[in-house]
C-alpha atoms as a PDB file:
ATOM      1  CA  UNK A   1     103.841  56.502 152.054  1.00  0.00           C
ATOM      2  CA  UNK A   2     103.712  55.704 155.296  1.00  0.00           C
ATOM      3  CA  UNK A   3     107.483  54.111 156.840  1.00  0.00           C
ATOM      4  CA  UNK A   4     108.713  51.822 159.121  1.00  0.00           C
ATOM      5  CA  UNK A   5     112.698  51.699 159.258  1.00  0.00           C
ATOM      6  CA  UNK A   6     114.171  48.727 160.275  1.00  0.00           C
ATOM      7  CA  UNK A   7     117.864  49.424 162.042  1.00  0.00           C
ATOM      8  CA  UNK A   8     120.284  46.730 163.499  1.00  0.00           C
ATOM      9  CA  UNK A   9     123.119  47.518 165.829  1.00  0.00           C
ATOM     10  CA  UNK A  10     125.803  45.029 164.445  1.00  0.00           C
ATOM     11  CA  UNK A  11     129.292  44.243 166.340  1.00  0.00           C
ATOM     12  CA  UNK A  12     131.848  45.354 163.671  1.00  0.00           C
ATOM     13  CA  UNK A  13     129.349  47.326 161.606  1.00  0.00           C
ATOM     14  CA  UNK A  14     130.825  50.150 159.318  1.00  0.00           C
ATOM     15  CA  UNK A  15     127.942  52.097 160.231  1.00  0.00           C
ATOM     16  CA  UNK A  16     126.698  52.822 163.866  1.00  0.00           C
ATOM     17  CA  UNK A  17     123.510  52.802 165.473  1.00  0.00           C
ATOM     18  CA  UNK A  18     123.062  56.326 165.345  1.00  0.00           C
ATOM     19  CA  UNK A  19     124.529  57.060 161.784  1.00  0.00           C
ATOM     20  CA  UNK A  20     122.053  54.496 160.640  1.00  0.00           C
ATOM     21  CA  UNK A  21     119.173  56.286 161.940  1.00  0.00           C
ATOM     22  CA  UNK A  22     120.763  59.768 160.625  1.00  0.00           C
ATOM     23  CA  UNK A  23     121.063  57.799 157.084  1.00  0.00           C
ATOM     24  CA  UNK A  24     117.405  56.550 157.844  1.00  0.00           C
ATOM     25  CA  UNK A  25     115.959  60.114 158.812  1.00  0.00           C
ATOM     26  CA  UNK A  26     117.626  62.105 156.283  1.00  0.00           C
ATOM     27  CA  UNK A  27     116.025  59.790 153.214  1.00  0.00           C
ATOM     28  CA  UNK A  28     112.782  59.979 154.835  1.00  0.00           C
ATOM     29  CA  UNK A  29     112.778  63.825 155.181  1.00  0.00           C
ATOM     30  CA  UNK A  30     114.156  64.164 151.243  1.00  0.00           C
ATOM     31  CA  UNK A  31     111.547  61.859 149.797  1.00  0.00           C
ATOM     32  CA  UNK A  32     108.430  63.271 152.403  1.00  0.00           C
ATOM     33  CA  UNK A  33     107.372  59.728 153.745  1.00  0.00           C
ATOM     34  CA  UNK A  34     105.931  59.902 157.607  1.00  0.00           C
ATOM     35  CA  UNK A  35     108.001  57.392 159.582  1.00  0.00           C
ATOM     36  CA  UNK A  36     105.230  56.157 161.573  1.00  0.00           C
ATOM     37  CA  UNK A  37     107.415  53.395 163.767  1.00  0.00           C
ATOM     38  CA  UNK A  38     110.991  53.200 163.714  1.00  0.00           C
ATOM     39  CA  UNK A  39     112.469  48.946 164.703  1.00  0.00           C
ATOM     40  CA  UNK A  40     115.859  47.979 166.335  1.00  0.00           C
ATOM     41  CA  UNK A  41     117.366  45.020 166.827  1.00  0.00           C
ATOM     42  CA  UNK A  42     120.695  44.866 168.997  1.00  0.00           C
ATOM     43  CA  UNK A  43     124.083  43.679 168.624  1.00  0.00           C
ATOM     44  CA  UNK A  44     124.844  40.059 168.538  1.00  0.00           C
ATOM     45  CA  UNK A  45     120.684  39.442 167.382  1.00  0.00           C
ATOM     46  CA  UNK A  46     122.293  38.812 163.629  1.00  0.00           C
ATOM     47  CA  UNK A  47     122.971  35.500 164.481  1.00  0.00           C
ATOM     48  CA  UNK A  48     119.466  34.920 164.931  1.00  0.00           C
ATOM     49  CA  UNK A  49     117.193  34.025 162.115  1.00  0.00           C
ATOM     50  CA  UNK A  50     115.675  37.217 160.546  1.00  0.00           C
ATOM     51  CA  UNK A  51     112.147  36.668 161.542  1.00  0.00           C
ATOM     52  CA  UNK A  52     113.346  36.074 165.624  1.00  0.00           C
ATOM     53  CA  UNK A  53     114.935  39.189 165.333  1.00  0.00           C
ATOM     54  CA  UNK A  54     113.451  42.470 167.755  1.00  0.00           C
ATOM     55  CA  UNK A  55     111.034  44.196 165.920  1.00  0.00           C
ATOM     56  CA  UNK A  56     110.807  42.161 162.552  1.00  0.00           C
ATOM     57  CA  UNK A  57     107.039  40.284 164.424  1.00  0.00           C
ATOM     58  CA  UNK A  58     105.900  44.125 165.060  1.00  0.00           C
ATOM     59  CA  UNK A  59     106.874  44.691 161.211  1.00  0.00           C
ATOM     60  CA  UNK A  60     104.624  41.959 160.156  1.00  0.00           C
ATOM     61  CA  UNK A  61     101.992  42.750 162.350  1.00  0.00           C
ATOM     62  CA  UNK A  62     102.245  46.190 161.137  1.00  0.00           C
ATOM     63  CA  UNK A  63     102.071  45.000 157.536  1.00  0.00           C
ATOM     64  CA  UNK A  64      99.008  42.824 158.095  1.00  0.00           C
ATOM     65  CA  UNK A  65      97.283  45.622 159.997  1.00  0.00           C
ATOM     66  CA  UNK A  66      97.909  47.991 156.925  1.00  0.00           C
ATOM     67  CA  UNK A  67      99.667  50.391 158.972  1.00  0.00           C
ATOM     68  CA  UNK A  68     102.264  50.615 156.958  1.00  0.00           C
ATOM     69  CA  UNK A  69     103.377  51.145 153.133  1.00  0.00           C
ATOM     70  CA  UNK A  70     107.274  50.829 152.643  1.00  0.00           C
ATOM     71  CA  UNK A  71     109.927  49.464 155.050  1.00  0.00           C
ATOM     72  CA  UNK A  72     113.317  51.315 155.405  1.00  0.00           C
ATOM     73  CA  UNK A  73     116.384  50.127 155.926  1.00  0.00           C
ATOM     74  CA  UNK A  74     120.276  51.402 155.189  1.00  0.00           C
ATOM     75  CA  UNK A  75     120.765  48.956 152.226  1.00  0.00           C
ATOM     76  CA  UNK A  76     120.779  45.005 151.664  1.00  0.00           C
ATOM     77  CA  UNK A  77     123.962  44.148 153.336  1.00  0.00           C
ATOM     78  CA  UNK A  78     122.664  45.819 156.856  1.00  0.00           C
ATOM     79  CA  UNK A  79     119.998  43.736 156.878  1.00  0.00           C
ATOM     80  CA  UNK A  80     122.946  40.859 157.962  1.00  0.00           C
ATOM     81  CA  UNK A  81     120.832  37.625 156.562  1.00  0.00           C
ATOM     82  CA  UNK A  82     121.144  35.256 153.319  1.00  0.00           C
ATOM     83  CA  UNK A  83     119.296  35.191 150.351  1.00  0.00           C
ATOM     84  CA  UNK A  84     116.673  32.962 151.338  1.00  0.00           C
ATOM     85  CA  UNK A  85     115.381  34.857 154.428  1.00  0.00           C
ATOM     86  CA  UNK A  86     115.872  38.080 152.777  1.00  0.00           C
ATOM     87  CA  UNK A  87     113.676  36.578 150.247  1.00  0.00           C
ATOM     88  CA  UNK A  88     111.113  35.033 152.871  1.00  0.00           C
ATOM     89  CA  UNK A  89     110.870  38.448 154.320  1.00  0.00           C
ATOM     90  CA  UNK A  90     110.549  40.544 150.788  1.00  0.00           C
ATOM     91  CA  UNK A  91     107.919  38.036 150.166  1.00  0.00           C
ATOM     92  CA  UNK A  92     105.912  38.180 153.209  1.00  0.00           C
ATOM     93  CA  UNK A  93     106.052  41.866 153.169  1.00  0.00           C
ATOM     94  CA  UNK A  94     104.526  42.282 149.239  1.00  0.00           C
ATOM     95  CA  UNK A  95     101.428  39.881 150.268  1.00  0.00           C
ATOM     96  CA  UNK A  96     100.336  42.906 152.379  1.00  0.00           C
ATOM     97  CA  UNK A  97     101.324  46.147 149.739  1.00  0.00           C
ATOM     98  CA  UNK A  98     104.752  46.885 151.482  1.00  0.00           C
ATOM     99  CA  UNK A  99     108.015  47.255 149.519  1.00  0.00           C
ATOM    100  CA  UNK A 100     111.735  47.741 150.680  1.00  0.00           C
ATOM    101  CA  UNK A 101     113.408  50.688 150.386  1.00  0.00           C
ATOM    102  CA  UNK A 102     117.113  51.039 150.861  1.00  0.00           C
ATOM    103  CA  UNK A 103     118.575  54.535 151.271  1.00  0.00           C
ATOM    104  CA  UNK A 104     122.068  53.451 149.797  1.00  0.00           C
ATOM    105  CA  UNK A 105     120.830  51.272 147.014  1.00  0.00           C
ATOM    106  CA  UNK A 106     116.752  51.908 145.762  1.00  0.00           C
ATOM    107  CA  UNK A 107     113.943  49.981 145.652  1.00  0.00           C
ATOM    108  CA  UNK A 108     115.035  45.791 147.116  1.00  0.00           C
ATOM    109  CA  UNK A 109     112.312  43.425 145.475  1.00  0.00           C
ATOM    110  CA  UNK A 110     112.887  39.848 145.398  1.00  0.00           C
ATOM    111  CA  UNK A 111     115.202  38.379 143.214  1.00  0.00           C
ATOM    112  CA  UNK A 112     117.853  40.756 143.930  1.00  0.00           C
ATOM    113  CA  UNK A 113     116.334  43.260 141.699  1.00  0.00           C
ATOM    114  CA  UNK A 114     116.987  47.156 142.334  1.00  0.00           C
ATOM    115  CA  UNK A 115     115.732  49.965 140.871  1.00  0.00           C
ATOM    116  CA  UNK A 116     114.659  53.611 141.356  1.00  0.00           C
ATOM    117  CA  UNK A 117     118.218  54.769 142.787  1.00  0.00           C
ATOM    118  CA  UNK A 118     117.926  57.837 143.761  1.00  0.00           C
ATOM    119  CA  UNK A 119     120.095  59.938 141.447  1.00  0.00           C
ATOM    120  CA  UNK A 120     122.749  61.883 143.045  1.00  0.00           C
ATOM    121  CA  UNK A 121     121.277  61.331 146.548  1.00  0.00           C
ATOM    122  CA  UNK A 122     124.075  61.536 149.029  1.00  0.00           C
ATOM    123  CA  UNK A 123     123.437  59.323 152.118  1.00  0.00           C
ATOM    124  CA  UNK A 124     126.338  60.345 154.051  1.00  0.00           C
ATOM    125  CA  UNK A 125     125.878  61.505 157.521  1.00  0.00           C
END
């Protein structure tokens, strides 16, 4: 599997920059995946629509290029958008073969489904 990981500096984040990509690096290591580009958008972007966002056009590009097989991120919740453009952006990503991955919380498909938890994987930093 071939990885992209997605990290967003957020104001008021309970995770940093850094312990994001720690998180981020450590899952990829454990499950063997090459990270082959690694995305960041900076604080005060999450007001912006998802798809306006730094580095989420180079993640589609990516996708549509086949350069890529699974997008990382920390979990849901760090991806800071609403259902529907979380959706939008699951969506667009499964036309080309990529799935979501978050470290804290499995597989992310749409319709809020989860699965494949890692068991007893500790994503503390």
């Amino acid at each position: 599997m071939r990885a992209i990981c997605f990290i967003q500096e957020v104001r008021n984040s309970d995770l940093t920059l850094r312990q994001q990509i720690l998180v981020c690096r450590k899952a990829l290591r454990k499950l063997r995946w090459p990270c082959v580009q690694e995305l960041y958008a900076q604080a005060g972007t999450e007001e912006q629509p998802l798809t306006l966002r730094p580095g989420v056009m180079d993640l589609l590009h990516a996708a549509a290029n086949d350069e890529v097989d699974v997008l990382i991120v920390v979990d849901i919740n760090h991806l800071h958008c609403g259902r529907p453009e979380l959706e939008g952006l699951l969506a667009s990503l499964l036309q080309y073969g990529v799935h979501t991955f978050g470290v804290q919380c499995g597989w992310i498909e749409p319709g809020g489904r989860h699965w494949m938890v890692l068991p007893n994987y500790d994503s503390e930093v």
